[in-house]
C-alpha atoms as a PDB file:
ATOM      1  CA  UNK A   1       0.000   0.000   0.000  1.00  0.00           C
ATOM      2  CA  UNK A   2       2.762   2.342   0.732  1.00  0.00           C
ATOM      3  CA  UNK A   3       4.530   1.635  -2.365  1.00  0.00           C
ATOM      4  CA  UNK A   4       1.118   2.474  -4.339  1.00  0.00           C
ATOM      5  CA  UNK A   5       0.830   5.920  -2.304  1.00  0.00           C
ATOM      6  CA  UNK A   6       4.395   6.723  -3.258  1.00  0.00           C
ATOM      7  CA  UNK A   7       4.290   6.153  -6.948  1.00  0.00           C
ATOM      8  CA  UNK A   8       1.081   8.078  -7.037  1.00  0.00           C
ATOM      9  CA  UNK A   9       2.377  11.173  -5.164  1.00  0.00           C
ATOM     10  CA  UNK A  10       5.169  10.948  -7.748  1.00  0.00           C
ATOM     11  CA  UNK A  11       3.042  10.797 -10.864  1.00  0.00           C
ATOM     12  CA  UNK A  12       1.074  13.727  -9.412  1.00  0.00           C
ATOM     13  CA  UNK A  13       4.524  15.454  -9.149  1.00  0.00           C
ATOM     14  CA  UNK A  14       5.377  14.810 -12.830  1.00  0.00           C
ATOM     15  CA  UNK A  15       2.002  15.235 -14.403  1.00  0.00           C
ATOM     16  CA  UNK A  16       2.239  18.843 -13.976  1.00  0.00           C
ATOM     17  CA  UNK A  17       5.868  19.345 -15.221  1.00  0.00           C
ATOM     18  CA  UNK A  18       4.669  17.766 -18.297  1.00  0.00           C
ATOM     19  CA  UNK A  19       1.749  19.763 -18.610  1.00  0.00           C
ATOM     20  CA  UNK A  20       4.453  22.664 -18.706  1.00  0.00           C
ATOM     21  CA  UNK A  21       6.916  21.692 -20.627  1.00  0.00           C
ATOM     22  CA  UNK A  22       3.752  20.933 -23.096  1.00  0.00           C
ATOM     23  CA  UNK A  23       2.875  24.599 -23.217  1.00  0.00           C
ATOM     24  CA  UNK A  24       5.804  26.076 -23.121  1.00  0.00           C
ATOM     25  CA  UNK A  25       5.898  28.658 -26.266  1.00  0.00           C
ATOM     26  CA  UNK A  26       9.809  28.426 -26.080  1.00  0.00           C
ATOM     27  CA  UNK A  27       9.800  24.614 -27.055  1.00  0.00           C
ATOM     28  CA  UNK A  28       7.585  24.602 -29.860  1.00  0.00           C
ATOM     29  CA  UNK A  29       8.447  27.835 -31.348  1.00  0.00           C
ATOM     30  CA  UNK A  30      10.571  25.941 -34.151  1.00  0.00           C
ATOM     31  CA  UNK A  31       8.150  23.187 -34.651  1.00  0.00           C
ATOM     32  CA  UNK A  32       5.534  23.835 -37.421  1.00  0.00           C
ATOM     33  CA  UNK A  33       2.451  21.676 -36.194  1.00  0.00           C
ATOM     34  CA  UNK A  34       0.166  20.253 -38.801  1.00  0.00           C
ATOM     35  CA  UNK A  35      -2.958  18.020 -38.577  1.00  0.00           C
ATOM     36  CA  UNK A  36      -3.842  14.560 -40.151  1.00  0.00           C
ATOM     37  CA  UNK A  37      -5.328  15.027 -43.303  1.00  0.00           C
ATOM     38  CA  UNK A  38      -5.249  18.850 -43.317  1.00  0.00           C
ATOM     39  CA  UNK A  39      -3.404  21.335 -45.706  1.00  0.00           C
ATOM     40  CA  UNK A  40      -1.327  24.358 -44.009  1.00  0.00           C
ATOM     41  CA  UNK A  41       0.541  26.894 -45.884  1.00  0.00           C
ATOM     42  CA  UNK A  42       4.044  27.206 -45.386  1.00  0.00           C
ATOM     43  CA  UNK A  43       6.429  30.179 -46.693  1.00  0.00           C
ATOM     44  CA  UNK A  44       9.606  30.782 -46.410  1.00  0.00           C
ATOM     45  CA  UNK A  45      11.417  34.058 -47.058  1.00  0.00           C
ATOM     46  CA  UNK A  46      13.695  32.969 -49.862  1.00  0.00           C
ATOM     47  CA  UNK A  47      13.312  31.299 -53.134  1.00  0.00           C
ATOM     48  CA  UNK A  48      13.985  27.784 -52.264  1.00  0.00           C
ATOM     49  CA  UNK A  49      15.496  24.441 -54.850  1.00  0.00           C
ATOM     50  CA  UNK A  50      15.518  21.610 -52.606  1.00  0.00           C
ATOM     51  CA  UNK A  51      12.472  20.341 -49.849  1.00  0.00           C
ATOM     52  CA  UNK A  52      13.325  17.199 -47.613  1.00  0.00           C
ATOM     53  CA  UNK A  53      11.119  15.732 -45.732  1.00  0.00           C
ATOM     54  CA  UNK A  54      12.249  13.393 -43.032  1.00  0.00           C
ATOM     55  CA  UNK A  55       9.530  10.669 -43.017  1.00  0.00           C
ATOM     56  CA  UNK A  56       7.139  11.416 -46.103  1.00  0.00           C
ATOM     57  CA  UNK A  57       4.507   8.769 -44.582  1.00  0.00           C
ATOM     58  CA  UNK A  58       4.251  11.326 -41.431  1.00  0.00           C
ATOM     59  CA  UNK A  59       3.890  14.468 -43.512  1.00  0.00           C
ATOM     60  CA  UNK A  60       4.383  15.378 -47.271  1.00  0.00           C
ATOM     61  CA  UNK A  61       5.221  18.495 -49.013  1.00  0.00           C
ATOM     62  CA  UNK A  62       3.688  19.671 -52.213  1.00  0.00           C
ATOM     63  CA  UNK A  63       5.676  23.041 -53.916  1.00  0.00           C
ATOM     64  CA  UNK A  64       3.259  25.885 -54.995  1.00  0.00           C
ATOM     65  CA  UNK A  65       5.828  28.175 -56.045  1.00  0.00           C
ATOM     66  CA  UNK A  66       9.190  28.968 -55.107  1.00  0.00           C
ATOM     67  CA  UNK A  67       8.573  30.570 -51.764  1.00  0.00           C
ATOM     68  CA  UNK A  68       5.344  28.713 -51.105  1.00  0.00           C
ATOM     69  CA  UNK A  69       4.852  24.818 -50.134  1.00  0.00           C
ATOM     70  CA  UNK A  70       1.485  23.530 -48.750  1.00  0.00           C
ATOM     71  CA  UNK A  71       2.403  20.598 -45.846  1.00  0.00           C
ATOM     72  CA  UNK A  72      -0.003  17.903 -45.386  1.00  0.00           C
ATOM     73  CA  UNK A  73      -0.235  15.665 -41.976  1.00  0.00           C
ATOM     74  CA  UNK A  74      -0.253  12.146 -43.599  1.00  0.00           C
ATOM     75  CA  UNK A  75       0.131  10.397 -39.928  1.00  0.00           C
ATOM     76  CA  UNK A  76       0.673  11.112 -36.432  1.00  0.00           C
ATOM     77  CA  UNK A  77       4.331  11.486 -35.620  1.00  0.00           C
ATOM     78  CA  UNK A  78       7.336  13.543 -35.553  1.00  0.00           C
ATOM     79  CA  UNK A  79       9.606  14.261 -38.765  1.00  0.00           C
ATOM     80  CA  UNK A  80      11.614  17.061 -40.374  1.00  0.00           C
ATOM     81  CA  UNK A  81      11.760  20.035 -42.771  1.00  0.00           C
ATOM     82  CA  UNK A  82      14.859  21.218 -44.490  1.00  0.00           C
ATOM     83  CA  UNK A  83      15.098  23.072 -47.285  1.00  0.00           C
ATOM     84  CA  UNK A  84      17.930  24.582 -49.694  1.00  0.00           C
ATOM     85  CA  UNK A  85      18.401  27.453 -51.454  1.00  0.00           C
ATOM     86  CA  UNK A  86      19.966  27.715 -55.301  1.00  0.00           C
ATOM     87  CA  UNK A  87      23.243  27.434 -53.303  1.00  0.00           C
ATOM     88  CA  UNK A  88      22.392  24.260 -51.632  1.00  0.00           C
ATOM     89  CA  UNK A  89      22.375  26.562 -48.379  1.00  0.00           C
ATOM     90  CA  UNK A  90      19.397  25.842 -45.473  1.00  0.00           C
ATOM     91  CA  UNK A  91      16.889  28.270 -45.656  1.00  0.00           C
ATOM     92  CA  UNK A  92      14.803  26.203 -43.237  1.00  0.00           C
ATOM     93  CA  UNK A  93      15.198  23.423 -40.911  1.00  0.00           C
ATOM     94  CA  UNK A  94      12.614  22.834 -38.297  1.00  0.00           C
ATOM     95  CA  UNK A  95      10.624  20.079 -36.403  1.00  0.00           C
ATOM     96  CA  UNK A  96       7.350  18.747 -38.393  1.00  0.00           C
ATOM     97  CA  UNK A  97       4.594  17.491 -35.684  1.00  0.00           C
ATOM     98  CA  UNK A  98       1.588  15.710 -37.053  1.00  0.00           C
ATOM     99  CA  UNK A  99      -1.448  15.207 -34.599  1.00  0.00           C
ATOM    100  CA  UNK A 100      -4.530  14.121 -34.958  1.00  0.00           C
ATOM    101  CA  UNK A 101      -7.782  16.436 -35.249  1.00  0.00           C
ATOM    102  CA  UNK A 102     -10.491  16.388 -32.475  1.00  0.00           C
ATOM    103  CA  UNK A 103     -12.798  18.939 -33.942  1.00  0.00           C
ATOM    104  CA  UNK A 104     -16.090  17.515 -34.298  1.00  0.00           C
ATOM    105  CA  UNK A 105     -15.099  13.793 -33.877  1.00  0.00           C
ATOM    106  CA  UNK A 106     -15.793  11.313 -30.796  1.00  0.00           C
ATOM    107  CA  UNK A 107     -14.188   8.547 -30.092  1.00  0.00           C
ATOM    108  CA  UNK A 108     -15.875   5.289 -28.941  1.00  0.00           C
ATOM    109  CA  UNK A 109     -14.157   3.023 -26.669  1.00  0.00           C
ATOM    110  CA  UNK A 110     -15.065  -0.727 -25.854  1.00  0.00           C
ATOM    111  CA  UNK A 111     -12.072  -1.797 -23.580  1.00  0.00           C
ATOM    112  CA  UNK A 112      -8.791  -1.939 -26.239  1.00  0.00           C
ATOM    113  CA  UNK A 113     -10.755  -1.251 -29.548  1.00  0.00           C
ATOM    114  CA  UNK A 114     -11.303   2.696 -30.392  1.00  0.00           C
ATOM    115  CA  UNK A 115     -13.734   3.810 -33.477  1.00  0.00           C
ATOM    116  CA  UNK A 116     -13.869   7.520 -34.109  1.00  0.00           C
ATOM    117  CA  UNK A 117     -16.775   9.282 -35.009  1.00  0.00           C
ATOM    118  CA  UNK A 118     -17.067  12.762 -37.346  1.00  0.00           C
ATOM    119  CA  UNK A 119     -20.300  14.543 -35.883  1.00  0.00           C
ATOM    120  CA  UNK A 120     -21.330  17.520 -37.661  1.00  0.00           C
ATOM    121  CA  UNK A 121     -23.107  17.677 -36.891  1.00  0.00           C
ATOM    122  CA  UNK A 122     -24.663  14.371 -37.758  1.00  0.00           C
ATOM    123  CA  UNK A 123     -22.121  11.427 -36.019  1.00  0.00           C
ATOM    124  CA  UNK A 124     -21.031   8.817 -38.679  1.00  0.00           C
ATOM    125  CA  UNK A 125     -17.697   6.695 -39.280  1.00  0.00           C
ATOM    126  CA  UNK A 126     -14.503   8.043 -40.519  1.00  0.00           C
ATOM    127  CA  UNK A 127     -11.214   6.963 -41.254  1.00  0.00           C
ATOM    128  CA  UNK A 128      -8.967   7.350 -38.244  1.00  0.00           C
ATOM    129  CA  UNK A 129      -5.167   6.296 -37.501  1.00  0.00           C
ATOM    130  CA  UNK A 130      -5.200   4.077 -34.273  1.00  0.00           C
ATOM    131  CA  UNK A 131      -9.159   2.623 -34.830  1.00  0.00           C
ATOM    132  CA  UNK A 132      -9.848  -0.623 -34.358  1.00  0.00           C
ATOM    133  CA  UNK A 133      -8.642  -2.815 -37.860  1.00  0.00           C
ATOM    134  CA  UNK A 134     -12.705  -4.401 -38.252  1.00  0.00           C
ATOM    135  CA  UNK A 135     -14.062  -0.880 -37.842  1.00  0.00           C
ATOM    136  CA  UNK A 136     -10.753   1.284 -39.942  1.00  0.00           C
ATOM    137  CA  UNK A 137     -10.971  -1.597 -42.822  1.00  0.00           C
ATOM    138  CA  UNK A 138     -15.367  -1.948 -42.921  1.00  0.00           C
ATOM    139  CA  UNK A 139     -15.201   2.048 -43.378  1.00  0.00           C
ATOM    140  CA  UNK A 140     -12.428   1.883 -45.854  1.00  0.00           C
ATOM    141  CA  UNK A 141     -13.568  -0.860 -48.214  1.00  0.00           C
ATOM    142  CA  UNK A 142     -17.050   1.014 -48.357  1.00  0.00           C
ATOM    143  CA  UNK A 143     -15.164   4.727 -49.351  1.00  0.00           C
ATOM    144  CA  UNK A 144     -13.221   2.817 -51.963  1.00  0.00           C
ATOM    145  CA  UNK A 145     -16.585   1.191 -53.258  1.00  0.00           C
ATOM    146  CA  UNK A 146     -18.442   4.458 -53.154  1.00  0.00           C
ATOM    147  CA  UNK A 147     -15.481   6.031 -55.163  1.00  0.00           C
ATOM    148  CA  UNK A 148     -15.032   3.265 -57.321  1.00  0.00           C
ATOM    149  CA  UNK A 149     -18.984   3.596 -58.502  1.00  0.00           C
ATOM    150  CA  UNK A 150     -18.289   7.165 -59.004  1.00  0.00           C
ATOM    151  CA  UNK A 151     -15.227   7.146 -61.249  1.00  0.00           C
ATOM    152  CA  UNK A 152     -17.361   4.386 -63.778  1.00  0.00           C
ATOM    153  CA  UNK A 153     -20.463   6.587 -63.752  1.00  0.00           C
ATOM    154  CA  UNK A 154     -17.968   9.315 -64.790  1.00  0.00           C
ATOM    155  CA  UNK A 155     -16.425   7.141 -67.219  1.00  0.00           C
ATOM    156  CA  UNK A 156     -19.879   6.053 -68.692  1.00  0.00           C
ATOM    157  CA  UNK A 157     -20.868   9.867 -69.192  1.00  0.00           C
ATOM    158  CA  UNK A 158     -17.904  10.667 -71.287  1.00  0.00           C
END
């Protein structure tokens, strides 16, 4: 019983610290935060020749024009952004986090298996990182028949 009071006062010590260090402007001010499946628009103040992305399945860059690049969260994670000017020099080179988006979604748990919800403001399945495989693959199989019957009725009206 002791031992179980002790690691709880201790938890209750940390919890907080991380809380802080969460919110603390100074550590994320070089991190450019993006969410799954969302767009954000990115510029830099030079013309740039070169965009690396660490991991391209956590995040992928798409050049608009030379001082322009739209990111897109692909998956949750951490990767990187570098990019080079004409003289191979960094122009950029910052943290990429991906997270996931909570607006308008809930998230169903029964005991280890999670399906996620999009509610707006009607509730109905969506496509979600971390869902439970029956629920992620039933959802996907039925987007990829939907879109499937859409691209032959297009095909059938050209």
């Amino acid at each position: 019983m002791k031992s179980i009071l002790t690691a709880a006062m201790a938890l209750a010590l940390l919890v907080p610290a991380i809380g802080q260090a969460a919110e603390n402007p100074e550590q994320t001010e070089d991190k450019v935060i993006v969410t799954v499946d969302r767009a954000k628009v990115f510029r830099i103040s030079r013309p740039a020749r070169t965009v690396i992305i660490g991991n391209p399945s956590i995040a992928d860059a798409t050049v608009e024009d030379n001082t322009t690049l739209v990111l897109t969260g692909r998956s949750f994670g951490v990767t990187n952004l570098i990019i080079l000017d004409e003289q191979g020099e960094p122009i950029i080179d910052r943290t990429v986090v991906v997270r996931g988006h909570e607006t308008n979604t809930v998230r169903i748990y029964r005991r280890a298996s999670r399906e996620t919800l999009a509610c707006a403001p009607v509730c109905e399945p969506t496509l979600t990182i971390g869902d439970d495989e029956e629920t992620f693959s039933f959802a996907s199989d039925q987007i990829k028949a939907r879109n499937s019957l859409s691209e032959e009725n297009a095909a059938v009206q050209e």
